[in-house]
Protein backbone atom coordinates (compact mmCIF):
# COMPACT_ATOMS: atom_id res chain seq x y z
CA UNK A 1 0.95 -14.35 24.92
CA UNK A 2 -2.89 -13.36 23.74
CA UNK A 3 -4.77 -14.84 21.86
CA UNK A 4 -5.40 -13.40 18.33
CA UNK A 5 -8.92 -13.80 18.78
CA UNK A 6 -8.51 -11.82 22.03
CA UNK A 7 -6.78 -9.16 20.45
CA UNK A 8 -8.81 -8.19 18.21
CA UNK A 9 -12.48 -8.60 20.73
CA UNK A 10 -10.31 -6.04 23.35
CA UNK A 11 -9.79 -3.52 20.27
CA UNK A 12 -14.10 -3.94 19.90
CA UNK A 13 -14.37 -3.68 23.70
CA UNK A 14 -12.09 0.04 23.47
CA UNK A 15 -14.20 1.26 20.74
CA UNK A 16 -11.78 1.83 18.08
CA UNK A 17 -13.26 -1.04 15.65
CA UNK A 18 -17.26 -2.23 15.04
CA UNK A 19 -17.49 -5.84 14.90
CA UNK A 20 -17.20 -7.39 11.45
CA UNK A 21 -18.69 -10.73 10.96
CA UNK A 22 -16.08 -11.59 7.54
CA UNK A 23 -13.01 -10.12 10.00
CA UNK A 24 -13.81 -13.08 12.65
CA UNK A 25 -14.56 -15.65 10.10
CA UNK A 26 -10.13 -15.27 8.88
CA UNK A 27 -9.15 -14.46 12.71
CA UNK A 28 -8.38 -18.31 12.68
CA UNK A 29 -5.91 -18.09 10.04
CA UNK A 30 -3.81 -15.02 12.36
CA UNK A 31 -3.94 -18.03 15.30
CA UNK A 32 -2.71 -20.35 13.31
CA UNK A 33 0.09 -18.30 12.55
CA UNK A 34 0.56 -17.16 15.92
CA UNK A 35 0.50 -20.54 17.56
CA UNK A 36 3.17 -21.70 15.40
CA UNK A 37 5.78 -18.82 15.00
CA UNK A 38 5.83 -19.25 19.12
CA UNK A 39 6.53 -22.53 19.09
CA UNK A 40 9.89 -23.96 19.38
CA UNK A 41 10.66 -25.09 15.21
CA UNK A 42 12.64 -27.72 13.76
CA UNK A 43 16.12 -26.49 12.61
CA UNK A 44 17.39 -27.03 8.93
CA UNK A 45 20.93 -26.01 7.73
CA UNK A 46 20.81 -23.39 5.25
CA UNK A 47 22.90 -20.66 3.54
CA UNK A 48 25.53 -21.92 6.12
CA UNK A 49 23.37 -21.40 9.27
CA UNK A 50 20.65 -23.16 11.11
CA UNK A 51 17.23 -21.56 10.99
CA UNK A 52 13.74 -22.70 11.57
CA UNK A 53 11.41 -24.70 9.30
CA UNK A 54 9.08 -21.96 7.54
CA UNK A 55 6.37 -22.16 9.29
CA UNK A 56 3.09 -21.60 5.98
CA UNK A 57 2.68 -18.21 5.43
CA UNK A 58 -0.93 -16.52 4.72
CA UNK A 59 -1.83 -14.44 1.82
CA UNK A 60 -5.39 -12.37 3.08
CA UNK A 61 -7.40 -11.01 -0.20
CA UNK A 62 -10.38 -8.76 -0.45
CA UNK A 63 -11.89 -5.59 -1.65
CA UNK A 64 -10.50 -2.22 -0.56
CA UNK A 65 -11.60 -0.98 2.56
CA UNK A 66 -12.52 -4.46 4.28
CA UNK A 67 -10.10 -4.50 7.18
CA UNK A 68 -7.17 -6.55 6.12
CA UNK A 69 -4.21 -4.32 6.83
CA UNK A 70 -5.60 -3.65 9.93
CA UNK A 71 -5.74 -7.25 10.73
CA UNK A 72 -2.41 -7.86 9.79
CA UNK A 73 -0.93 -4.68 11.90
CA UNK A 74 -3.08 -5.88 14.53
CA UNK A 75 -1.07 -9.39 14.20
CA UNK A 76 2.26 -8.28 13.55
CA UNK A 77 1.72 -6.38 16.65
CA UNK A 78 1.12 -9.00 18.89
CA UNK A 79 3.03 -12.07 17.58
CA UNK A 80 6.24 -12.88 19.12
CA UNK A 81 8.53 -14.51 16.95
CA UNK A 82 12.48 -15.83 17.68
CA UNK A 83 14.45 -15.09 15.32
CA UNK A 84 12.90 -11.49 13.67
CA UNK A 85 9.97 -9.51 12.15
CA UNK A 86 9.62 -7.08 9.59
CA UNK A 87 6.51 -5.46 8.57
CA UNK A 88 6.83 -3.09 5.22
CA UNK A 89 4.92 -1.79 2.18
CA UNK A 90 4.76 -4.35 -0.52
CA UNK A 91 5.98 -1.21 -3.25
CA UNK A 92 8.63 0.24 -0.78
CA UNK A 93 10.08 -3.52 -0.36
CA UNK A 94 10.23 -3.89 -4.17
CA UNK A 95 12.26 -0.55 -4.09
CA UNK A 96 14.83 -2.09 -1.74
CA UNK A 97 14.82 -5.20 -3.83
CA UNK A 98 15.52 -3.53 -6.81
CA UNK A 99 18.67 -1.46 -5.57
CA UNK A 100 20.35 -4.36 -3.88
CA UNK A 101 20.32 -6.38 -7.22
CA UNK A 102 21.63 -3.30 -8.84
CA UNK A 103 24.13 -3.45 -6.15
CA UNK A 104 24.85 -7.19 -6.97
CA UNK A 105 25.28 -6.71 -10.36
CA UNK A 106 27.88 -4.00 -10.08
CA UNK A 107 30.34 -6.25 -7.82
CA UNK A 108 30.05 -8.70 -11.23
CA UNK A 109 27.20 -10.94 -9.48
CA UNK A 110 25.74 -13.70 -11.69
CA UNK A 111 22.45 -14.52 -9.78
CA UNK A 112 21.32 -11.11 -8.49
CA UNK A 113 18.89 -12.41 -6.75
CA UNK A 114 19.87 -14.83 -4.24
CA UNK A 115 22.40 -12.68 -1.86
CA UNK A 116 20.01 -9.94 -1.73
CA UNK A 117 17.42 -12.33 -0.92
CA UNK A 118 19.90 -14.11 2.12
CA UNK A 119 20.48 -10.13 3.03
CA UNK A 120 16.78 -10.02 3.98
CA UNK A 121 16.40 -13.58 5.18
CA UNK A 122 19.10 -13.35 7.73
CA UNK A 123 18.03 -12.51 11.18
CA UNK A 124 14.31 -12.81 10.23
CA UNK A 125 11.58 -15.26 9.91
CA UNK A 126 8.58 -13.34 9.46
CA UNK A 127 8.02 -10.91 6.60
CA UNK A 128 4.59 -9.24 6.28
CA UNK A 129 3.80 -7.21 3.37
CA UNK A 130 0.92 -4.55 2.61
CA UNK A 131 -0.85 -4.39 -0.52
CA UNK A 132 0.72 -6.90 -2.62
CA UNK A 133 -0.21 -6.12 -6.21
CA UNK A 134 1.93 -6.98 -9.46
CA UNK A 135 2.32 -4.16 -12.05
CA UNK A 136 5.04 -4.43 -14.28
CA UNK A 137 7.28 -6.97 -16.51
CA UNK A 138 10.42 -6.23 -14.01
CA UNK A 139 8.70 -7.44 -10.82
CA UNK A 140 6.95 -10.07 -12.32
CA UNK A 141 10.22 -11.54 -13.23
CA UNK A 142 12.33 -10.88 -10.39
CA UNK A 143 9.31 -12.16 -7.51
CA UNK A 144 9.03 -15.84 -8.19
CA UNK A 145 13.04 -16.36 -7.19
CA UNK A 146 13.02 -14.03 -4.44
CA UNK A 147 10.23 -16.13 -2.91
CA UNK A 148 11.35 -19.39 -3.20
CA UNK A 149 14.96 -18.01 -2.09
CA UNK A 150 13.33 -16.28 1.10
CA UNK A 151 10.86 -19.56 1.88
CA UNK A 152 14.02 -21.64 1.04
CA UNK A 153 15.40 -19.35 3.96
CA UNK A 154 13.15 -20.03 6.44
CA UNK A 155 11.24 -16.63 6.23
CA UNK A 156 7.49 -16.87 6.51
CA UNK A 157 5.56 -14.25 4.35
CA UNK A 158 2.12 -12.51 4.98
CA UNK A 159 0.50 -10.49 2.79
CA UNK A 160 -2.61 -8.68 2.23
CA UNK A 161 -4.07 -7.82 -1.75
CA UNK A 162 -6.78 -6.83 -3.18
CA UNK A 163 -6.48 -10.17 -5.36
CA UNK A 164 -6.74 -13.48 -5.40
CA UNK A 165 -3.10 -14.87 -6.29
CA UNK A 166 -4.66 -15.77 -9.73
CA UNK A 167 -5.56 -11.99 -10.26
CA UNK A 168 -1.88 -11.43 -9.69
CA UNK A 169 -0.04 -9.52 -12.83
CA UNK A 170 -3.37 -10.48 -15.04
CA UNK A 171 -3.31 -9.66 -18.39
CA UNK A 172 0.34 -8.93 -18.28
CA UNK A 173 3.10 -9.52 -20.46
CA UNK A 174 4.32 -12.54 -20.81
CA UNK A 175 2.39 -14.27 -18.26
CA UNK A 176 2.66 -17.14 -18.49
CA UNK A 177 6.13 -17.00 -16.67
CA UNK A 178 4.95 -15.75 -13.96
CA UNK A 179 2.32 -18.67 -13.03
CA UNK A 180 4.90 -20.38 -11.42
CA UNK A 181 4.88 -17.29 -8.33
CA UNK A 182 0.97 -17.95 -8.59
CA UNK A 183 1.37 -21.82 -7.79
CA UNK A 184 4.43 -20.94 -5.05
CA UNK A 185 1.86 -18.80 -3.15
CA UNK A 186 -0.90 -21.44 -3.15
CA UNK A 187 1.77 -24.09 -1.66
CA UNK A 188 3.68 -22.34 0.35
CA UNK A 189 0.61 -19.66 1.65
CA UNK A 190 -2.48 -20.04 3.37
CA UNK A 191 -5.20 -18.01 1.05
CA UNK A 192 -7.88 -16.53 2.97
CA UNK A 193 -10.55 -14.22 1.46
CA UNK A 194 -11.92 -11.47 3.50
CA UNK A 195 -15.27 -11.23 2.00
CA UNK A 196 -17.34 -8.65 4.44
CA UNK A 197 -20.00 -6.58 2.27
CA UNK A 198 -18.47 -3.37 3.92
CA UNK A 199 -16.13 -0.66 3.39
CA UNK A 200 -15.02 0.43 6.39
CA UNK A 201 -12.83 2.94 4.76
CA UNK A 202 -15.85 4.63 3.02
CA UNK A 203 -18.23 4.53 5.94
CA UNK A 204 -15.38 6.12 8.17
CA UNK A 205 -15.35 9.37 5.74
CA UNK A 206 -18.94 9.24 4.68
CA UNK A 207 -21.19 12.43 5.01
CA UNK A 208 -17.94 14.22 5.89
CA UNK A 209 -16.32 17.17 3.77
CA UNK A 210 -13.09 16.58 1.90
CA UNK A 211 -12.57 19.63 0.17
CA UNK A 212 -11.17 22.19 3.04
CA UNK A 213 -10.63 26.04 2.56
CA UNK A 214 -8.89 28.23 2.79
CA UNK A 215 -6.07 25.85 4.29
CA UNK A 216 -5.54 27.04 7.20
CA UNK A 217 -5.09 24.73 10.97
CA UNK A 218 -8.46 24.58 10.85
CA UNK A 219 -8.05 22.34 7.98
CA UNK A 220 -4.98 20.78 9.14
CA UNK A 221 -6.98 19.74 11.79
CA UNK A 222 -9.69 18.54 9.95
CA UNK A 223 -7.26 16.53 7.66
CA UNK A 224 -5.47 14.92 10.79
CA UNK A 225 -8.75 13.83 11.86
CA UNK A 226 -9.31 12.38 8.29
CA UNK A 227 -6.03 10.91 8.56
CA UNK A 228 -6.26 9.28 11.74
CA UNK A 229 -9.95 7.58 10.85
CA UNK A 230 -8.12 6.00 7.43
CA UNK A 231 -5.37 4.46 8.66
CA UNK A 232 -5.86 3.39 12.63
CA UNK A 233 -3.58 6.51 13.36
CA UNK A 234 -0.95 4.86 11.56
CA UNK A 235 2.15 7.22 11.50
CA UNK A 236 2.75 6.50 8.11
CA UNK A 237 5.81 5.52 6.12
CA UNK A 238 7.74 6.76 2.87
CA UNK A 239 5.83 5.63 -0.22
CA UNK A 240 8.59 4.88 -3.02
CA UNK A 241 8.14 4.32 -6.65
CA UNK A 242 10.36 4.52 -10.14
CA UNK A 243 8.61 5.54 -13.10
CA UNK A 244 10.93 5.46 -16.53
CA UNK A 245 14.50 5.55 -14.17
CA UNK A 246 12.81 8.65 -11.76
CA UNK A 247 11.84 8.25 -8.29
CA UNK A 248 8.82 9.80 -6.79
CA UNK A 249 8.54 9.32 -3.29
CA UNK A 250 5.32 10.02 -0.92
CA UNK A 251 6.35 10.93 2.46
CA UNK A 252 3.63 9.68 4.49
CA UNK A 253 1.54 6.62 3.39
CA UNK A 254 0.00 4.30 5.62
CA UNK A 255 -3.11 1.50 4.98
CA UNK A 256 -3.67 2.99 1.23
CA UNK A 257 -3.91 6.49 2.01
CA UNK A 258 -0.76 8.88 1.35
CA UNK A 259 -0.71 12.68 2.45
CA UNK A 260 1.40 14.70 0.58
CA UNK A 261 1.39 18.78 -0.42
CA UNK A 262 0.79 20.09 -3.73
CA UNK A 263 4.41 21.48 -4.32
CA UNK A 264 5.80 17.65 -3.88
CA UNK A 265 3.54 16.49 -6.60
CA UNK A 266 2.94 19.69 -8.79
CA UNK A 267 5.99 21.55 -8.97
CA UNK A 268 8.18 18.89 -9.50
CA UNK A 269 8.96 17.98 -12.86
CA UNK A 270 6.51 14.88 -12.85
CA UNK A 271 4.16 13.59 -16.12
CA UNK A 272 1.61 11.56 -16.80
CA UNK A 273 3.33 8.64 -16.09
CA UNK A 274 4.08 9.44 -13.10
CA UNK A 275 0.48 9.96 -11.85
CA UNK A 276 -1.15 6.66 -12.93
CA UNK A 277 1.87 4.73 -10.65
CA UNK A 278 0.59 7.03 -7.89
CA UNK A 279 -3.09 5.95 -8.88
CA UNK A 280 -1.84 1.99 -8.77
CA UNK A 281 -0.49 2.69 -5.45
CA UNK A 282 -2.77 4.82 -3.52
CA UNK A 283 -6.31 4.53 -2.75
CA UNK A 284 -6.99 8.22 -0.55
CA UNK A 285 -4.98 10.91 -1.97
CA UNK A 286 -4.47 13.63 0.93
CA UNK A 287 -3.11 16.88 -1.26
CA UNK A 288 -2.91 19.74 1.21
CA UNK A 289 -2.14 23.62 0.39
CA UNK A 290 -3.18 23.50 -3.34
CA UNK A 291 -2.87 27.29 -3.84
CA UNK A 292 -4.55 29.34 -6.62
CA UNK A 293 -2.76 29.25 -9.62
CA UNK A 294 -2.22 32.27 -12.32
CA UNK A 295 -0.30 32.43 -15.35
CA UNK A 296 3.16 32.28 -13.82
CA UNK A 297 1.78 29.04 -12.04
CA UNK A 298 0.66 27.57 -15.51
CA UNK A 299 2.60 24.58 -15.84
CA UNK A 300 1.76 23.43 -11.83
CA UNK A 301 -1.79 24.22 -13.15
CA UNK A 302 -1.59 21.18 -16.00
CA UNK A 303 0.18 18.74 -13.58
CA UNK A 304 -2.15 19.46 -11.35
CA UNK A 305 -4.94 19.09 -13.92
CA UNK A 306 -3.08 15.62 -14.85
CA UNK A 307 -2.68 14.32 -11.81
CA UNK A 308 -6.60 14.88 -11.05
CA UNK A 309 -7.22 12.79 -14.19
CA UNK A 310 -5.35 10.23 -13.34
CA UNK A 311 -6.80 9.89 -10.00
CA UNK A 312 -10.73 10.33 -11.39
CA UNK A 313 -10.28 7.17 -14.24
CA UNK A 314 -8.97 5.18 -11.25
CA UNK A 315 -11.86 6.34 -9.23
CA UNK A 316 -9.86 6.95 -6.25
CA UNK A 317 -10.73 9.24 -3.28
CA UNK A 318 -8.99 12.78 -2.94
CA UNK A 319 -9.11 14.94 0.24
CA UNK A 320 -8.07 18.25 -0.06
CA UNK A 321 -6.90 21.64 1.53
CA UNK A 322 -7.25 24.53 -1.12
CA UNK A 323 -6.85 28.27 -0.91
CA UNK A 324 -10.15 28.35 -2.48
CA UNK A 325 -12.97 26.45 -4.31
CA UNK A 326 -12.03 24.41 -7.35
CA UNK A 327 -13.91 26.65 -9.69
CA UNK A 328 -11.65 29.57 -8.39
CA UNK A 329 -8.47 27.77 -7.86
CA UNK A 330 -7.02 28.65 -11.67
CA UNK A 331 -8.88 31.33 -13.60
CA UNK A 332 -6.03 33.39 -15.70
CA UNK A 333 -3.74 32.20 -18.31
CA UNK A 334 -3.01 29.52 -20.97
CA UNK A 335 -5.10 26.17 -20.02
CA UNK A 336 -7.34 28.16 -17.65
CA UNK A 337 -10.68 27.16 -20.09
CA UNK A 338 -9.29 23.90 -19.87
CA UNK A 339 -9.38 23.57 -15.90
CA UNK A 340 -12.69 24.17 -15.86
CA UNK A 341 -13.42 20.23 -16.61
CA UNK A 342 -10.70 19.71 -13.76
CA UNK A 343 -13.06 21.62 -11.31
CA UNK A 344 -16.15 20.03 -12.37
CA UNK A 345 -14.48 16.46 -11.76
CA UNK A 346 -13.17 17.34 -8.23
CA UNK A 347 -16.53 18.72 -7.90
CA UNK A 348 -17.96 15.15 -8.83
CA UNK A 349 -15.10 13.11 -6.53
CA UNK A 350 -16.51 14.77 -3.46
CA UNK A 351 -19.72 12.98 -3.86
CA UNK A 352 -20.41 10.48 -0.52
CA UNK A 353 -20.19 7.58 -3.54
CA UNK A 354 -17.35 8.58 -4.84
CA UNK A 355 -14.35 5.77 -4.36
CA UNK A 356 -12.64 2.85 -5.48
């Protein structure tokens, strides 16, 4: 089996990564890991079955852009584990989590928790998770028992964030319960900072358009190129999220970026709301086939307007395919003054130092 280390100098040696002096300084961590998911484990009795000793999970933290979910993919890749792997969007697991203790409390289930958590600890022993971030009361509560239920269960956890654990949920409502999760991490997981000055991300889009018209397959193409440089090539998975009881879902999300067309996100029903989840979640918004808009097209016009203003206060990136320029994209009807500031701040987010 290769070496982690070895991994990562052959993806160098191809060309499809620079060498990254912060990236080498955590490949350690990924060995560590490696070398002891492969090795035969000490068996404990547990939930009625034998599994392995949890082996200490890692928890990899740094700034957007630096790598990590790269690393990890890279690692989850190439480790061979007995016993299971699973590699999944911190959000989209959350979603799943959240429906099977629904589930549980339907069939008159007093702790929700633990048989959803055997449900995913059976069969596997490591769990790596993209993006971990905490957002709201509901996770916050629900996290610290699913953890110690799935290390309890043998599963090792890795996770990538763009915080330390103590960042986790900060500021949130009653915190102070959830500082327990904070002080399972820090026991149970390795925390590694990836601190490289550089964001890869940026540098792979800089000096590059990201507003594309008319959107045509020239654009398309463009975009897939786009696509491909932000997430490895990554064929992306479904993005899920509830806002207020209502499900948005992304269909194609991969390393931070989602790509999704304007009808998904503008002529749906969706609010305010709804937008600033999507700016938690998302770093590179890909909205393709934004069409011009007239008066029959008024109330896409002010989601579309709201959605842009949720993405500029979060200062995230937006790539775009557009039947025209954003000055000519909505020109007629009620709110049309009003999009004016709209165009002038997608003007602004296609500066080269524009981003998160």
């Amino acid at each position: 089996m290769e070496r982690f280390q070895d991994a990562y100098a052959a993806r160098i040696e191809a060309g499809a990564i620079e060498p990254d002096p912060a990236q080498r300084a955590v490949l350690p961590a990924f060995e560590r890991l490696r070398t002891e998911l492969a090795a035969p484990a000490p068996r404990r009795w547990l939930f009625g079955r034998g599994k392995p000793a949890t082996v200490r999970g890692l928890y990899l933290w740094g700034d957007v852009g630096r790598g990590k979910s790269m690393l990890m993919d890279l690692f989850f890749a190439g480790v061979e584990v007995p016993g299971g792997k699973r590699r999944v969007h911190f959000h989209a697991f959350m979603q799943e989590v959240h429906s099977g203790i629904n589930a549980a409390r339907k069939r008159g289930v007093d702790d929700a928790i633990a048989p959803v958590a055997d449900d995913i600890a059976r069969d596997l022993r490591l769990l790596c998770f993209d993006e971990m971030q905490i957002g709201d009361i509901t996770d916050a509560m629900i996290v610290g028992r699913l953890f110690e239920r799935l290390f309890e269960g043998g599963v090792t956890v890795v996770a990538t964030s763009n915080r330390p654990p103590g960042d986790l949920y900060k500021d949130g409502l009653n915190r102070n319960l959830f500082l327990p999760f904070i002080a399972l991490i820090e026991d149970r997981m390795q925390v590694v900072e990836l601190a490289s000055p550089r964001d890869w991300r940026q540098d792979r889009i800089a000096g590059r358009p990201v507003w594309f018209t008319p959107a045509d397959a020239a654009a398309r193409a463009e975009i897939d190129a786009l696509w491909t440089a932000l997430t490895d090539d990554a064929q992306g998975e479904h993005l899920r999220f509830a806002v207020s009881g209502r499900e948005v879902v992304l269909p194609r999300y991969a390393a931070g970026v989602a790509r999704v067309d304007f009808d998904t996100l503008c002529a749906r029903p969706l609010g305010p709301a709804d937008y600033l989840a999507l700016a938690e979640r998302v770093r590179v918004l890909i909205l393709e086939d934004v069409p011009r808009m007239g008066p029959d097209r008024a109330n896409e016009a002010k989601r579309f307007t709201t959605l842009i203003d949720a993405l500029y206060e979060a200062r995230r990136r937006v790539i775009v395919s557009a039947a025209d320029t954003p000055e000519r994209l909505f020109t007629m009807g009620a709110g049309a003054f009003e999009f004016a500031r709209t165009a002038s701040r997608l003007r602004e987010m296609q500066g080269a130092d524009w981003g998160a």
